[in-house]
N, C-alpha and C. Protein backbone atom coordinates (compact mmCIF):
# COMPACT_ATOMS: atom_id res chain seq x y z
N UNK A 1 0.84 -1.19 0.00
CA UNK A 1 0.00 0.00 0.00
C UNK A 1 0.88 1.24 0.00
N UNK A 2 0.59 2.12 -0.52
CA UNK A 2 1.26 3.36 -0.87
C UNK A 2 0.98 4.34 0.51
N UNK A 3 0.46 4.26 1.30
CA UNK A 3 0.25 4.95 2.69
C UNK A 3 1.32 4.42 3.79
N UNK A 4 1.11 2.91 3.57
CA UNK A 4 2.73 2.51 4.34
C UNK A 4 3.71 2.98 3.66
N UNK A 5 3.79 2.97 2.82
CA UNK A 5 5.47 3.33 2.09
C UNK A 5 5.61 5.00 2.60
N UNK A 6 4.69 5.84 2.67
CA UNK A 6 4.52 7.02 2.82
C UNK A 6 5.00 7.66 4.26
N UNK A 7 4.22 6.79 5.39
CA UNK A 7 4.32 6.54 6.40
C UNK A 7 6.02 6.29 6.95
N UNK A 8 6.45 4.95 6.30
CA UNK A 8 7.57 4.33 6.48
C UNK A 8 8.78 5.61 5.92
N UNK A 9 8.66 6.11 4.98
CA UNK A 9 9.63 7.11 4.78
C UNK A 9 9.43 8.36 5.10
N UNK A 10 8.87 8.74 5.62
CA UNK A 10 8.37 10.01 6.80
C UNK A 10 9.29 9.81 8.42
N UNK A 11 9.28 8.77 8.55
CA UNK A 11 8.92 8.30 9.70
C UNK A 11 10.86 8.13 9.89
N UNK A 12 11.23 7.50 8.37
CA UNK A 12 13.22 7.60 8.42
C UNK A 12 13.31 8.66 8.09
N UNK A 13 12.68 9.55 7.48
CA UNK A 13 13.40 11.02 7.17
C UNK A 13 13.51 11.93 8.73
N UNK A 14 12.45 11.48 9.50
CA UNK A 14 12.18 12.30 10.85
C UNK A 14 13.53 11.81 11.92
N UNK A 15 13.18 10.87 11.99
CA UNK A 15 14.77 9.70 12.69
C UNK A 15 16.13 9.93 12.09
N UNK A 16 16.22 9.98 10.98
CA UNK A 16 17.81 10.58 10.85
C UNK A 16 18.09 11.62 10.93
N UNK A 17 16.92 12.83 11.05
CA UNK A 17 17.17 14.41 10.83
C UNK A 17 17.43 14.41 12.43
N UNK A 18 17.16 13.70 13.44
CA UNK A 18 17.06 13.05 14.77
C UNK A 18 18.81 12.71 15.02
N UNK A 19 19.61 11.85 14.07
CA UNK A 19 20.41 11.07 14.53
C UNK A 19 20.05 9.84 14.48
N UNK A 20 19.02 9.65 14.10
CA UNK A 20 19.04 7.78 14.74
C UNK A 20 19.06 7.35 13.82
N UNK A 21 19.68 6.13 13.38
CA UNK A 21 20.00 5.58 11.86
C UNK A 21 18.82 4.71 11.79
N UNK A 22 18.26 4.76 10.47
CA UNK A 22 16.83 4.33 10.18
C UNK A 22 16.79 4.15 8.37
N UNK A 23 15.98 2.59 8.60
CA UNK A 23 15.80 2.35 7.23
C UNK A 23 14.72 1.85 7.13
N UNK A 24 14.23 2.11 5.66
CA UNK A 24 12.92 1.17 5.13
C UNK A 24 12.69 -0.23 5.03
N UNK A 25 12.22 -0.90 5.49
CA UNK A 25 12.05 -2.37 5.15
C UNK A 25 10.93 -2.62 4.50
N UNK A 26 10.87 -3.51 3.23
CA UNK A 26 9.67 -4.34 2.63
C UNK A 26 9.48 -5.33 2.51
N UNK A 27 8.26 -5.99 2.49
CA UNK A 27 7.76 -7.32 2.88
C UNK A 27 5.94 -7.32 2.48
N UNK A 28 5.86 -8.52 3.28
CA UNK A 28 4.33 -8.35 3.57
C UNK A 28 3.37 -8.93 5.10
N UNK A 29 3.04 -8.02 5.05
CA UNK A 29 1.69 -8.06 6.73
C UNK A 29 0.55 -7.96 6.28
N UNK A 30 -0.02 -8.93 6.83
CA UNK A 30 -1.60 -9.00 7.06
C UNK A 30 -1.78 -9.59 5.23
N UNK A 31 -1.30 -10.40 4.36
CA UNK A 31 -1.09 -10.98 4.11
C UNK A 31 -1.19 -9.93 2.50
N UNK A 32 -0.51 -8.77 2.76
CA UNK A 32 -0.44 -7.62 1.14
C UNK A 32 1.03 -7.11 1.38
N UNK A 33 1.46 -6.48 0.66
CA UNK A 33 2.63 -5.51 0.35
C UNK A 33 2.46 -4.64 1.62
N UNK A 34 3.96 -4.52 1.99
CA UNK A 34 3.85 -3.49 3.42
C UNK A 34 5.23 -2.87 3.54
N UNK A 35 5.10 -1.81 4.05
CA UNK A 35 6.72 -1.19 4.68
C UNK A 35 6.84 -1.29 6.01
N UNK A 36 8.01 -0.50 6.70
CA UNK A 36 7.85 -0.72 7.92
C UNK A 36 8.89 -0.27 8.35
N UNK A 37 9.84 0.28 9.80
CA UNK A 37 11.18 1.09 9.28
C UNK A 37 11.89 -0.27 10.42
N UNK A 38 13.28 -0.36 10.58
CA UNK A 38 14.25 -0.95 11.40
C UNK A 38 15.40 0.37 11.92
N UNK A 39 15.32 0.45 12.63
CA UNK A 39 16.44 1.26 13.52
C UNK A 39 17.37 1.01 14.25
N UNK A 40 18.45 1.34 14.65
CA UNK A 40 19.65 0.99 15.16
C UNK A 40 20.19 1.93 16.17
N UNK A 41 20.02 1.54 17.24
CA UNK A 41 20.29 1.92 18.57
C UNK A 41 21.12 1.71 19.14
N UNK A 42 22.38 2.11 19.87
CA UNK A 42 23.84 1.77 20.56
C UNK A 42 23.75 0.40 20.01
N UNK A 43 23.91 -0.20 18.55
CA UNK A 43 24.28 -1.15 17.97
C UNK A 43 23.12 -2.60 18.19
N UNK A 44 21.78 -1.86 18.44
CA UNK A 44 20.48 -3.00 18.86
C UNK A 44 19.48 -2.43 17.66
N UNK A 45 19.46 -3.60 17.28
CA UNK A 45 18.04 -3.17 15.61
C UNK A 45 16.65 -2.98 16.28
N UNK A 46 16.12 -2.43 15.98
CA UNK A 46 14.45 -2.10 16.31
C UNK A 46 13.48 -2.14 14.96
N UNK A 47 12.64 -2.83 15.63
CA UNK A 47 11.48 -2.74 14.04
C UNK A 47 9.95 -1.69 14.87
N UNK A 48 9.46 -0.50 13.90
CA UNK A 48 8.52 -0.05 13.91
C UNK A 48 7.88 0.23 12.91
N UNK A 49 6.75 -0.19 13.31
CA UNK A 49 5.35 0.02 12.05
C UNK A 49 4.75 0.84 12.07
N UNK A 50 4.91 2.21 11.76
CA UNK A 50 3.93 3.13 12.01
C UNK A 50 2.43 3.14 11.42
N UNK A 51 2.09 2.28 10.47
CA UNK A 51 0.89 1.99 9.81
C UNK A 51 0.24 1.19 10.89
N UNK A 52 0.93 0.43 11.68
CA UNK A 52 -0.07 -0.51 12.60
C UNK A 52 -0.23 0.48 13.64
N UNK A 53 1.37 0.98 13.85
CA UNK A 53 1.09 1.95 15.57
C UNK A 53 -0.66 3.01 15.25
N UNK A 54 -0.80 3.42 13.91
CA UNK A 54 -1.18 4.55 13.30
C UNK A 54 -2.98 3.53 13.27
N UNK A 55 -3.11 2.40 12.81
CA UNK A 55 -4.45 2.18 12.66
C UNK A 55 -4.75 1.54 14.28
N UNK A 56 -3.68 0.83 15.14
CA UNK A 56 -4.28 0.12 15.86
C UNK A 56 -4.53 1.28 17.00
N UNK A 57 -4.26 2.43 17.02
CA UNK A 57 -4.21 3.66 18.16
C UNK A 57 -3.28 2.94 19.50
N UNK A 58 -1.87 2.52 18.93
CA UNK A 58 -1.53 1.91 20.16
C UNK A 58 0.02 2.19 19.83
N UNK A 59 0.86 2.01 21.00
CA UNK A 59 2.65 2.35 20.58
C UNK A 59 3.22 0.77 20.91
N UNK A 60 2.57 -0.60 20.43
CA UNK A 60 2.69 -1.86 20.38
C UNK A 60 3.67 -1.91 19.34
N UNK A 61 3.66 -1.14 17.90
CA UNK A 61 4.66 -1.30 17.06
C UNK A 61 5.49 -0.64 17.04
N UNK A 62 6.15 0.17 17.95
CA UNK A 62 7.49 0.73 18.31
C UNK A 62 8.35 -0.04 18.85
N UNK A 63 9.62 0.26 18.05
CA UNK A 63 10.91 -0.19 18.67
C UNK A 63 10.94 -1.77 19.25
N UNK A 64 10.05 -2.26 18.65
CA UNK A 64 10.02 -3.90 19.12
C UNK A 64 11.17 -4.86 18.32
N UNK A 65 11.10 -6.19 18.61
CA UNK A 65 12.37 -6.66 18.33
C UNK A 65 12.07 -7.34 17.08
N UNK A 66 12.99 -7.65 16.40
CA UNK A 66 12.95 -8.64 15.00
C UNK A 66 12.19 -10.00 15.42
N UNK A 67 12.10 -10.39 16.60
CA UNK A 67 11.36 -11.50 16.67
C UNK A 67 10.07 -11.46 16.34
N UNK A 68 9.75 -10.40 17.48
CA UNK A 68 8.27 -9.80 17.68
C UNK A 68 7.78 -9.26 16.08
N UNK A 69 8.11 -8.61 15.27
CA UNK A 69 7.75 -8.32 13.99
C UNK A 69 7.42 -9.45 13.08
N UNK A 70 8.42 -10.43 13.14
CA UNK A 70 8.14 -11.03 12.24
C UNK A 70 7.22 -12.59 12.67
N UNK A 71 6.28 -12.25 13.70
CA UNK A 71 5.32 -12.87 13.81
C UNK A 71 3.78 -12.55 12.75
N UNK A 72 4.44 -11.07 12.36
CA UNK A 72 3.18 -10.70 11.71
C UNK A 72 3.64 -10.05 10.44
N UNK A 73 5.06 -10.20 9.93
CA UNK A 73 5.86 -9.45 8.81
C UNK A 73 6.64 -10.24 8.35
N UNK A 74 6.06 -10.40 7.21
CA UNK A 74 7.96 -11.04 6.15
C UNK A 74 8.35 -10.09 5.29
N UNK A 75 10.11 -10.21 5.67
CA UNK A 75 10.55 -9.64 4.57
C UNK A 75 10.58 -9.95 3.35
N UNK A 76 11.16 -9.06 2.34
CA UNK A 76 11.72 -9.39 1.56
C UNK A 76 12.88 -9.98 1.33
């Protein structure tokens, strides 16, 4: 969907203007095309979804771990 991708690169442009090193990831959730960003913290990866944080009204998809994501995300 073109709202995640939108989302997802908003979301790294805001984080590196920040300092925090941040990239796009693609795959698929909920079983369509999806983005989603991974971040890197004193050398610890983080996955956030702002499309889920954004529909589910919740901060569940922040900074969670590669495990936790990819219960509900595959990459590419």
């Amino acid at each position: 969907s073109i709202v995640c991708v939108d989302y997802a690169n908003l979301y790294q442009f805001l984080c590196n203007l920040k300092g925090i090193e941040t990239e796009v990831c693609y795959g698929t959730a909920n079983g369509g095309g999806h983005a989603w960003n991974k971040q890197t913290i004193d050398g610890v990866d983080y996955y956030t979804d702002v499309t889920f944080n954004d529909t589910a009204y919740t901060d569940d998809w922040l900074l969670i771990s590669k495990n936790k994501i990819m219960k509900d995300h595959v990459f590419y």
